[in-house]
C-alpha atoms as a PDB file:
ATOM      1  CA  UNK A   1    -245.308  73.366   8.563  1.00  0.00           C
ATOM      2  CA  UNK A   2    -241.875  72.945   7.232  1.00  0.00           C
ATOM      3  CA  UNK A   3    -239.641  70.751   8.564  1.00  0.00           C
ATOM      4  CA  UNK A   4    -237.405  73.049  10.486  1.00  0.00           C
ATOM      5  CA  UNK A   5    -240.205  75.421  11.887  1.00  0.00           C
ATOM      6  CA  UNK A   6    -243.431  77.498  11.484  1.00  0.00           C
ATOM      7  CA  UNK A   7    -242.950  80.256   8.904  1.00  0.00           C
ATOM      8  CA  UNK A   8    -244.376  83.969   9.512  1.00  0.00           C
ATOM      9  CA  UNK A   9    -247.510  83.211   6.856  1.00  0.00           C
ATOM     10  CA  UNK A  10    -248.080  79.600   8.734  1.00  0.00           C
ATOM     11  CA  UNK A  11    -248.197  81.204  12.372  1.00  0.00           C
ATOM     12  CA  UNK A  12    -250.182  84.198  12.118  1.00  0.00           C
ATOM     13  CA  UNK A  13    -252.861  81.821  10.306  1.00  0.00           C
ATOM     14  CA  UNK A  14    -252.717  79.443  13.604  1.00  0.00           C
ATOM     15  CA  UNK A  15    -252.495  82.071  15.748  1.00  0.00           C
ATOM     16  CA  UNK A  16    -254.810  84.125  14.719  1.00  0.00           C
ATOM     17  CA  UNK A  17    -252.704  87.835  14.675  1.00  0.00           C
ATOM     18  CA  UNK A  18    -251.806  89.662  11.654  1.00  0.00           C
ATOM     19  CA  UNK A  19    -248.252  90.402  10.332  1.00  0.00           C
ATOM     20  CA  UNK A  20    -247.394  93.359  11.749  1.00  0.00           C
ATOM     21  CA  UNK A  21    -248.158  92.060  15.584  1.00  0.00           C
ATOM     22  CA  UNK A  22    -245.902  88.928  14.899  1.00  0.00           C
ATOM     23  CA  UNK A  23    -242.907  91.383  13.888  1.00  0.00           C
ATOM     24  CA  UNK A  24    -243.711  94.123  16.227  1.00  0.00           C
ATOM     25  CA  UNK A  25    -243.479  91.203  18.638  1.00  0.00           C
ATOM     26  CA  UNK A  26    -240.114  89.657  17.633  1.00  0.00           C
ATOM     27  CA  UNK A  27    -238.921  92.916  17.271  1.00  0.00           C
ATOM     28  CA  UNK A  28    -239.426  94.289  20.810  1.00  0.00           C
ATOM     29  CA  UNK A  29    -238.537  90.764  22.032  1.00  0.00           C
ATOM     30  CA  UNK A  30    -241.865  89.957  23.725  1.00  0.00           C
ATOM     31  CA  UNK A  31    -241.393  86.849  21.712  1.00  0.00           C
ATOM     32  CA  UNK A  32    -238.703  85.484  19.334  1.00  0.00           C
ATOM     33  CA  UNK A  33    -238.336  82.274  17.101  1.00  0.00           C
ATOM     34  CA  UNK A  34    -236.618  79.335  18.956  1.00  0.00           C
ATOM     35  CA  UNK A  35    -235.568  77.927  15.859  1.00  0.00           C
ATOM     36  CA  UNK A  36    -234.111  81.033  13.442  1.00  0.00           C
ATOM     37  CA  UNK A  37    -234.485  84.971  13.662  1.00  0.00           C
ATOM     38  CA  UNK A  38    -234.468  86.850  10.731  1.00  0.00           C
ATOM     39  CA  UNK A  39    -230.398  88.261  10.077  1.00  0.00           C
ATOM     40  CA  UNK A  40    -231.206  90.010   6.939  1.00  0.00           C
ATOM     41  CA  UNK A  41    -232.809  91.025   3.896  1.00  0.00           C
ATOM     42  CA  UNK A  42    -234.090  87.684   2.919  1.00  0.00           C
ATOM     43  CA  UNK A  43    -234.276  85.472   5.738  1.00  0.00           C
ATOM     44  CA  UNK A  44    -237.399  83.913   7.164  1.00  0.00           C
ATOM     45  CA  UNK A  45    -238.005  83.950  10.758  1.00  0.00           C
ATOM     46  CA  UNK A  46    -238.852  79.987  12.167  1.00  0.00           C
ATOM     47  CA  UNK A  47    -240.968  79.366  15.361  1.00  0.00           C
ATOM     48  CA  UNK A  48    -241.296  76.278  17.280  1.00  0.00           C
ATOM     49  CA  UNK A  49    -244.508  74.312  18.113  1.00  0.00           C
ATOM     50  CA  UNK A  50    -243.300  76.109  22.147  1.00  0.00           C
ATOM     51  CA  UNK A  51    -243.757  79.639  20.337  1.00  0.00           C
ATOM     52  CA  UNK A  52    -246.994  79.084  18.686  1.00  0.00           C
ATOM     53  CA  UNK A  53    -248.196  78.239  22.119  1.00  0.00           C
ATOM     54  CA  UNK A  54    -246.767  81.136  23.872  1.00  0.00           C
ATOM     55  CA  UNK A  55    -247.786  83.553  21.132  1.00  0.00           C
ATOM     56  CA  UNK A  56    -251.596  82.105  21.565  1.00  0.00           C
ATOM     57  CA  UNK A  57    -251.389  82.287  24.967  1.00  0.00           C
ATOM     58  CA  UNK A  58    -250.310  86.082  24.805  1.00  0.00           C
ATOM     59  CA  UNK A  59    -253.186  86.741  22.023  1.00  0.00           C
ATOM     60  CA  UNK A  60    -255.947  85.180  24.177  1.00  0.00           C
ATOM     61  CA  UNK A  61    -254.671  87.586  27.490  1.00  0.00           C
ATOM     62  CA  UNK A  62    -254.481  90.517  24.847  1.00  0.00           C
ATOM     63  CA  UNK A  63    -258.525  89.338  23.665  1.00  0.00           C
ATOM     64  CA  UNK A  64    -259.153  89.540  27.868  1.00  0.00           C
ATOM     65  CA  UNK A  65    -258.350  93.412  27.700  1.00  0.00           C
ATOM     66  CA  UNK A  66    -255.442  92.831  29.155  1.00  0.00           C
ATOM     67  CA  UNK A  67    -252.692  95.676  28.022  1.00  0.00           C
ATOM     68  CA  UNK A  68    -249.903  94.707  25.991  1.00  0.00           C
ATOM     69  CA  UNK A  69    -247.542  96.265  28.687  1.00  0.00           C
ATOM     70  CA  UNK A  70    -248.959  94.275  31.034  1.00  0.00           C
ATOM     71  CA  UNK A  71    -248.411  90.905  29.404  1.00  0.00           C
ATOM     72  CA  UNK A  72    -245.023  92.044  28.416  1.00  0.00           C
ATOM     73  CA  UNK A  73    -244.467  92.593  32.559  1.00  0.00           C
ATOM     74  CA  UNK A  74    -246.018  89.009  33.187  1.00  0.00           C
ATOM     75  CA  UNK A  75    -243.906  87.287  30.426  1.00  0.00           C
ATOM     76  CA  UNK A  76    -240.373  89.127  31.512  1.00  0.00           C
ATOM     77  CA  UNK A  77    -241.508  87.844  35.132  1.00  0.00           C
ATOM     78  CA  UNK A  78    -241.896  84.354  34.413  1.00  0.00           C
ATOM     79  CA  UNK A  79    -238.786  84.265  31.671  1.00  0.00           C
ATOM     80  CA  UNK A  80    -236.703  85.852  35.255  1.00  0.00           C
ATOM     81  CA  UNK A  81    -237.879  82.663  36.779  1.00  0.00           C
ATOM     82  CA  UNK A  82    -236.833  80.385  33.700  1.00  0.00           C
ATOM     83  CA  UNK A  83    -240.623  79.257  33.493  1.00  0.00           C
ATOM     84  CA  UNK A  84    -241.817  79.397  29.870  1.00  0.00           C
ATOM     85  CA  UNK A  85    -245.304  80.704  29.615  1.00  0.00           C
ATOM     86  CA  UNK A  86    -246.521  77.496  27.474  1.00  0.00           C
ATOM     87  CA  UNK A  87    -245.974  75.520  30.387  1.00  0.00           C
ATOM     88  CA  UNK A  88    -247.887  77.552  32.884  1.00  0.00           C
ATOM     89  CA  UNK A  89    -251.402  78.150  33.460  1.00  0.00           C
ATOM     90  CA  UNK A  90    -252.339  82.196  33.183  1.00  0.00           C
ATOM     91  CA  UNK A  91    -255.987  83.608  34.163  1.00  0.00           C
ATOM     92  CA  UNK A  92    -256.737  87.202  34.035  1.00  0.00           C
ATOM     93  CA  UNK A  93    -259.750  89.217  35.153  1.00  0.00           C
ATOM     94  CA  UNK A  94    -259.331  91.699  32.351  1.00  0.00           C
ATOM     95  CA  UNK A  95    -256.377  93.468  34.132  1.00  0.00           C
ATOM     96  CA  UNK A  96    -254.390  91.236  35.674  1.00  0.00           C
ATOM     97  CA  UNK A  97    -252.390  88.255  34.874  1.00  0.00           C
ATOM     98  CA  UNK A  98    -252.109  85.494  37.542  1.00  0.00           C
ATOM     99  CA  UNK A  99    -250.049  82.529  37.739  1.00  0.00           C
ATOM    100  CA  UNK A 100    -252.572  79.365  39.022  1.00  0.00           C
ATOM    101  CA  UNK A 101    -250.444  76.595  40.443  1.00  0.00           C
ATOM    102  CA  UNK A 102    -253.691  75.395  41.957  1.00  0.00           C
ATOM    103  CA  UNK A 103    -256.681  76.694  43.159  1.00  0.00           C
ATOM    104  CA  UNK A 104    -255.415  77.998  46.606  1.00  0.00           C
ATOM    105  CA  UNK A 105    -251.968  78.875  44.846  1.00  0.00           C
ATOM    106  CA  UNK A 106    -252.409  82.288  42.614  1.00  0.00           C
ATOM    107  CA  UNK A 107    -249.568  83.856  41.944  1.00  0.00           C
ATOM    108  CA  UNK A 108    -249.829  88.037  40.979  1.00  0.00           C
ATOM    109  CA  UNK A 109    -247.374  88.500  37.857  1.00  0.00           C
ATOM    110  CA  UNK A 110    -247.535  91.925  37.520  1.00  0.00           C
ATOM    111  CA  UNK A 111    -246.991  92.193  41.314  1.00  0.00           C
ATOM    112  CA  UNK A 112    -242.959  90.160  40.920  1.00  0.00           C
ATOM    113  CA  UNK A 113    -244.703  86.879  41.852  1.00  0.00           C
ATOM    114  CA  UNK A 114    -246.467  88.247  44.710  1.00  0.00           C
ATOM    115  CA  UNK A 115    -249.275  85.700  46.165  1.00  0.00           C
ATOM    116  CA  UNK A 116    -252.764  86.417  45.933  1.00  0.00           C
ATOM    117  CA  UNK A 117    -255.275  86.829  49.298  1.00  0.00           C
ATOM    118  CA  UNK A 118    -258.337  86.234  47.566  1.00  0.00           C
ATOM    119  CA  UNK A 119    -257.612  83.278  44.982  1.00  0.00           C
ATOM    120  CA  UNK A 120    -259.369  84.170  41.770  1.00  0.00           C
ATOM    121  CA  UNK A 121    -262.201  81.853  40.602  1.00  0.00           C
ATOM    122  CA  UNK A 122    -262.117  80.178  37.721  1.00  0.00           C
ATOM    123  CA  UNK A 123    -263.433  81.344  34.505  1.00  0.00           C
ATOM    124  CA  UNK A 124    -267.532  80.754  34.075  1.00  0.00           C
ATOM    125  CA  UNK A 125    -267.740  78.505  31.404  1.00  0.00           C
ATOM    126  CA  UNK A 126    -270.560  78.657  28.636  1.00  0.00           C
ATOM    127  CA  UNK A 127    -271.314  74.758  29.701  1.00  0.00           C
ATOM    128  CA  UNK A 128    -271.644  75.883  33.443  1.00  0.00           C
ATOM    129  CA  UNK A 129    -274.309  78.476  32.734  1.00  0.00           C
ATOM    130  CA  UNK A 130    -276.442  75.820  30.818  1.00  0.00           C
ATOM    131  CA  UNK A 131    -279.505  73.745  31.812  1.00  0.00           C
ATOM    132  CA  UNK A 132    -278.519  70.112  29.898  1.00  0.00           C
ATOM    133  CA  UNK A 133    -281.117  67.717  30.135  1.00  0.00           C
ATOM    134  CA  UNK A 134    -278.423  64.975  30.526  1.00  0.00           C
ATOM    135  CA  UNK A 135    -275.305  64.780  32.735  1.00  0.00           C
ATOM    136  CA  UNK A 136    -273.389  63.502  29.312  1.00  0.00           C
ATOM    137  CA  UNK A 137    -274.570  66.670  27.060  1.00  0.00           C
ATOM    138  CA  UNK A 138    -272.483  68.930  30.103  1.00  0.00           C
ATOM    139  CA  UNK A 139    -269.561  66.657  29.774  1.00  0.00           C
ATOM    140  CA  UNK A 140    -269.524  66.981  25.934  1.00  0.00           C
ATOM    141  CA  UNK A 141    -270.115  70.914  26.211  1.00  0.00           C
ATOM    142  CA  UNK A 142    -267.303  71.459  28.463  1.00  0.00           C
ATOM    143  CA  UNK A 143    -264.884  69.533  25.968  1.00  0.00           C
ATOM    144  CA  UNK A 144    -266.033  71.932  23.277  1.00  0.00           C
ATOM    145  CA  UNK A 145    -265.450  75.077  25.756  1.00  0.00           C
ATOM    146  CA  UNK A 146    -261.793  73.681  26.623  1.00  0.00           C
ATOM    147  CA  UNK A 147    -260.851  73.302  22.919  1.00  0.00           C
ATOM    148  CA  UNK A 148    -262.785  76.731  22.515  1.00  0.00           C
ATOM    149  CA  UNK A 149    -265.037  75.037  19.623  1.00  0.00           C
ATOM    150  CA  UNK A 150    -268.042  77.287  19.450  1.00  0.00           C
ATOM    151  CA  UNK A 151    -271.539  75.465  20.002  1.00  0.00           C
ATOM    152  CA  UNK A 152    -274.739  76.362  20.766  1.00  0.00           C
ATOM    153  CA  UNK A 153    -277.577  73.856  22.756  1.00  0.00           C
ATOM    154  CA  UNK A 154    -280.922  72.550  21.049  1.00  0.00           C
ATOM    155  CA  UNK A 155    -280.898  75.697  19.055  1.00  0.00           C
ATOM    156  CA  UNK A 156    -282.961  74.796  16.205  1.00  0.00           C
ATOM    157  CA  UNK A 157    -285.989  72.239  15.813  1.00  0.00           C
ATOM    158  CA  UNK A 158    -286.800  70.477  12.700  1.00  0.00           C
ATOM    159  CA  UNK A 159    -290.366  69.180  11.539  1.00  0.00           C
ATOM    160  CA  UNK A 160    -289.792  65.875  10.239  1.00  0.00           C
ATOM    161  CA  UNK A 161    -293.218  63.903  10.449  1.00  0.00           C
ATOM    162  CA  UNK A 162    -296.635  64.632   9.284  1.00  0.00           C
ATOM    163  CA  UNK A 163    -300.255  63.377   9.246  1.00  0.00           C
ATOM    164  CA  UNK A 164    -302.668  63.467   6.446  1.00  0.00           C
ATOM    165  CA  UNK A 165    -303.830  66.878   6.594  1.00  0.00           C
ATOM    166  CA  UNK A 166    -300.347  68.549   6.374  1.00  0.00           C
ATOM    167  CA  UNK A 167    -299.959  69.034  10.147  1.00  0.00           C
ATOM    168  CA  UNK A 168    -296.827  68.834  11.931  1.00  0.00           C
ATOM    169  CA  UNK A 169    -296.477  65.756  14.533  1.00  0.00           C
ATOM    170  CA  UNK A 170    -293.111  65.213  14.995  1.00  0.00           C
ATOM    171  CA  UNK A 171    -289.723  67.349  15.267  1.00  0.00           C
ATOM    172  CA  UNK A 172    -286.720  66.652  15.846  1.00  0.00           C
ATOM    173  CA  UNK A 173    -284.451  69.097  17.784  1.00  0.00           C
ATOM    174  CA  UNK A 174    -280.396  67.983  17.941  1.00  0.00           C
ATOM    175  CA  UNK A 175    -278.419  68.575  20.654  1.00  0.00           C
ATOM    176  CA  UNK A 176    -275.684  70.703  19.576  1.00  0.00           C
ATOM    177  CA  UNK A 177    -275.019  72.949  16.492  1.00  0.00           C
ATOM    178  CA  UNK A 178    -270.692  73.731  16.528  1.00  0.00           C
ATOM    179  CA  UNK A 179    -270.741  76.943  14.787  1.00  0.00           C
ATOM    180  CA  UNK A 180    -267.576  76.749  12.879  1.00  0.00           C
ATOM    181  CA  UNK A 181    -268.327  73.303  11.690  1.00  0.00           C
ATOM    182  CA  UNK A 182    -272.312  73.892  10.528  1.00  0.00           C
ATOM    183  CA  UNK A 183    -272.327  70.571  11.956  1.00  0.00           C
ATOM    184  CA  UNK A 184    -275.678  69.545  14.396  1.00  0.00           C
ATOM    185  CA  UNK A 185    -274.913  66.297  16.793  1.00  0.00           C
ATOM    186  CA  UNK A 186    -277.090  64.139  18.487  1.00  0.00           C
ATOM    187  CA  UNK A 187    -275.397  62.566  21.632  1.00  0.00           C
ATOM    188  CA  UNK A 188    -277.287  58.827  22.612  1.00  0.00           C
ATOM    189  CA  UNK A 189    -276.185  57.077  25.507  1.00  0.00           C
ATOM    190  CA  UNK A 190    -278.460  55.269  26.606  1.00  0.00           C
ATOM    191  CA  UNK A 191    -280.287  52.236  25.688  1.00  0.00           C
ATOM    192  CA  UNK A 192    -280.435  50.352  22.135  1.00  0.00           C
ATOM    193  CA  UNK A 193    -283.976  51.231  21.611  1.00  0.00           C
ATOM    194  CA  UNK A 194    -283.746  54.833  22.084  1.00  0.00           C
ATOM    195  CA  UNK A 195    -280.783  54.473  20.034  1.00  0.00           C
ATOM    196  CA  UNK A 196    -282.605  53.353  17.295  1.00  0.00           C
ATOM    197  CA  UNK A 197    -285.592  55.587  17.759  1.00  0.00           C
ATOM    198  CA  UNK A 198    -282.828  58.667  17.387  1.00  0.00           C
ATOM    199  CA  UNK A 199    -280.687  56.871  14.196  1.00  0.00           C
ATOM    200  CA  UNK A 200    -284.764  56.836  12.431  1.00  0.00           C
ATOM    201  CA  UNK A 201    -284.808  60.295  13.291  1.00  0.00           C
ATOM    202  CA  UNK A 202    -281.704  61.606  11.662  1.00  0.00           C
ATOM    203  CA  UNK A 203    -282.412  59.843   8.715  1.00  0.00           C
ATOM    204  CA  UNK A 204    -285.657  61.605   8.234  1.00  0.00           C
ATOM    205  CA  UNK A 205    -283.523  65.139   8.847  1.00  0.00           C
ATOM    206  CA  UNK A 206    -281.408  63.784   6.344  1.00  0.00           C
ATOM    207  CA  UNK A 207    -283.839  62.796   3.811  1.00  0.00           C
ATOM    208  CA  UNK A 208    -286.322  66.206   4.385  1.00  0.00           C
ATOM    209  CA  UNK A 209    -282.626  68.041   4.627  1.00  0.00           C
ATOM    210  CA  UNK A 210    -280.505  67.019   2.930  1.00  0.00           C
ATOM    211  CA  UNK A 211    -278.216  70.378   3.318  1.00  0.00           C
ATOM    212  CA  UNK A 212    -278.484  69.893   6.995  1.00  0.00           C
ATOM    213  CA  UNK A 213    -275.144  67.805   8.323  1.00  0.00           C
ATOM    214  CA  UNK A 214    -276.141  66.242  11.413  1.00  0.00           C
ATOM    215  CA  UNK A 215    -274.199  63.082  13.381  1.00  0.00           C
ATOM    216  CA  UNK A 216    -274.833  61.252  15.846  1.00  0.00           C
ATOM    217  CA  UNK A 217    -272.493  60.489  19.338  1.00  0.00           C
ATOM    218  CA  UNK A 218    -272.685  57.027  20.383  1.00  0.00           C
ATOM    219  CA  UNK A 219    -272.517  55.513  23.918  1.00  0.00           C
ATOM    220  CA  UNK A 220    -268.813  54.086  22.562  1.00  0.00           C
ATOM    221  CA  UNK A 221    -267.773  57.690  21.260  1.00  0.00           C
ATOM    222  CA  UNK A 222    -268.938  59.170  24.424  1.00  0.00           C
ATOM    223  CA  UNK A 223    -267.267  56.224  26.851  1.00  0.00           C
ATOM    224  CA  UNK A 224    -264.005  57.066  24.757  1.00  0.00           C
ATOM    225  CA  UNK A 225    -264.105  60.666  24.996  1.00  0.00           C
ATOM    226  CA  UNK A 226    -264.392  59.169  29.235  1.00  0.00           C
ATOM    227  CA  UNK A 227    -261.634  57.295  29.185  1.00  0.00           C
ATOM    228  CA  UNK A 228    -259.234  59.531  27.141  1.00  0.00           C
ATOM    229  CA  UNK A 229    -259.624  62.184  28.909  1.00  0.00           C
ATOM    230  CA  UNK A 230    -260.674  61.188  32.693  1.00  0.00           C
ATOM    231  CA  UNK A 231    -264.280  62.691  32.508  1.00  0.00           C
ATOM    232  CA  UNK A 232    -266.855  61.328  35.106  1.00  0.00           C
ATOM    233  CA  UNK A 233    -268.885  58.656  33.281  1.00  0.00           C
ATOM    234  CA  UNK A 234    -272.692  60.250  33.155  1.00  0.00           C
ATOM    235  CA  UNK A 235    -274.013  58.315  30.952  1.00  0.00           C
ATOM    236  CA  UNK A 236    -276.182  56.435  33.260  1.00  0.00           C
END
């Protein structure tokens, strides 16, 4: 980022949308930079931090199925009501777009702000359709679902002890594997000698794989992660 703004190159990277959508999109006025619109052969367009918001916002309706028209419709409603749509929070069902001030408050957008009689339900999360074997695993996976980090649970086990003969006797199998990171954790909250039965653990993983990146989520990470962010506290 440059110190005035986002450039063209720098948002559609964030964003996640190629060139052409970004200045189809300026274009038509769906959305413009806040900072400086292009005047000329030349010029570089600038977008805010607000803009990269509302342009991810409109990219993750569009990924719903949600027609272009239709979030044009929803964003020209809430712009008539002076509410930017980085400071609102949208659901859609795939056609729709709905305003949720709060679970009994859904707003239709493509309706002029009409209400809704049936208040939509929230999303299903990945984490809600998951059996954890710990209250603190769920509270960890729905962190990665709100920051849309992809992760999969116990996916993989690894044989890590042996007896004389060759046979396996122990595995180990880590709680989560984040896609995009090829990173396995191992979340421990619980006592110190289960922590230290899980740190011996990952160092055999490490020392039989040593391509394998695996870490481990303390009780002090996890009672953080609590506190920042006003999670229950399962970790008894």
């Amino acid at each position: 980022m440059s110190e005035q703004g986002y450039r063209v190159p720098e948002v559609c990277r964030i964003v996640g949308i190629t060139y052409r959508q970004l200045d189809y999109w300026a274009r038509t006025e769906l959305v413009t930079p806040s900072i400086r619109d292009a005047t000329g052969s030349g010029s570089q367009r600038l977008y805010s931090f607000q803009d990269l918001v509302t342009l991810r916002v409109i990219k993750n309706l569009l990924d719903t199925g949600v027609s272009l028209q239709r979030v044009r419709t929803a964003v020209e409603h809430l712009s008539r009501m002076e509410r930017p749509v980085a400071a609102v929070t949208l659901i859609s069902d795939g056609r729709g777009v709905y305003e949720a001030d709060s679970p009994a408050a859904v707003v239709d957008l493509l309706r002029q702000g009409q209400g809704v009689a049936e208040p939509l339900a929230p999303p299903l999360l990945k984490s809600d359709t998951v059996g954890f074997a710990h209250a603190s695993e769920r509270q960890f996976a729905r962190l990665l679902d709100f920051y849309q980090i992809g992760w999969e649970y116990e996916p993989t086990s690894f044989d890590i002890g042996w007896d004389r003969d060759g046979n396996v006797v122990q595995r180990f199998t880590p709680d989560f594997y984040l896609v995009e990171f090829d990173l396995y954790i191992e979340i421990t909250t619980l006592n110190q000698k289960l922590v230290t039965k899980k740190n011996r653990k990952v160092r055999r993983l490490r020392e039989r794989y040593p391509e394998i990146r695996c870490k481990v989520f303390y009780q002090r990470d996890y009672l953080s992660l609590v506190t920042k962010y006003g999670l229950e506290d399962a970790s008894g």
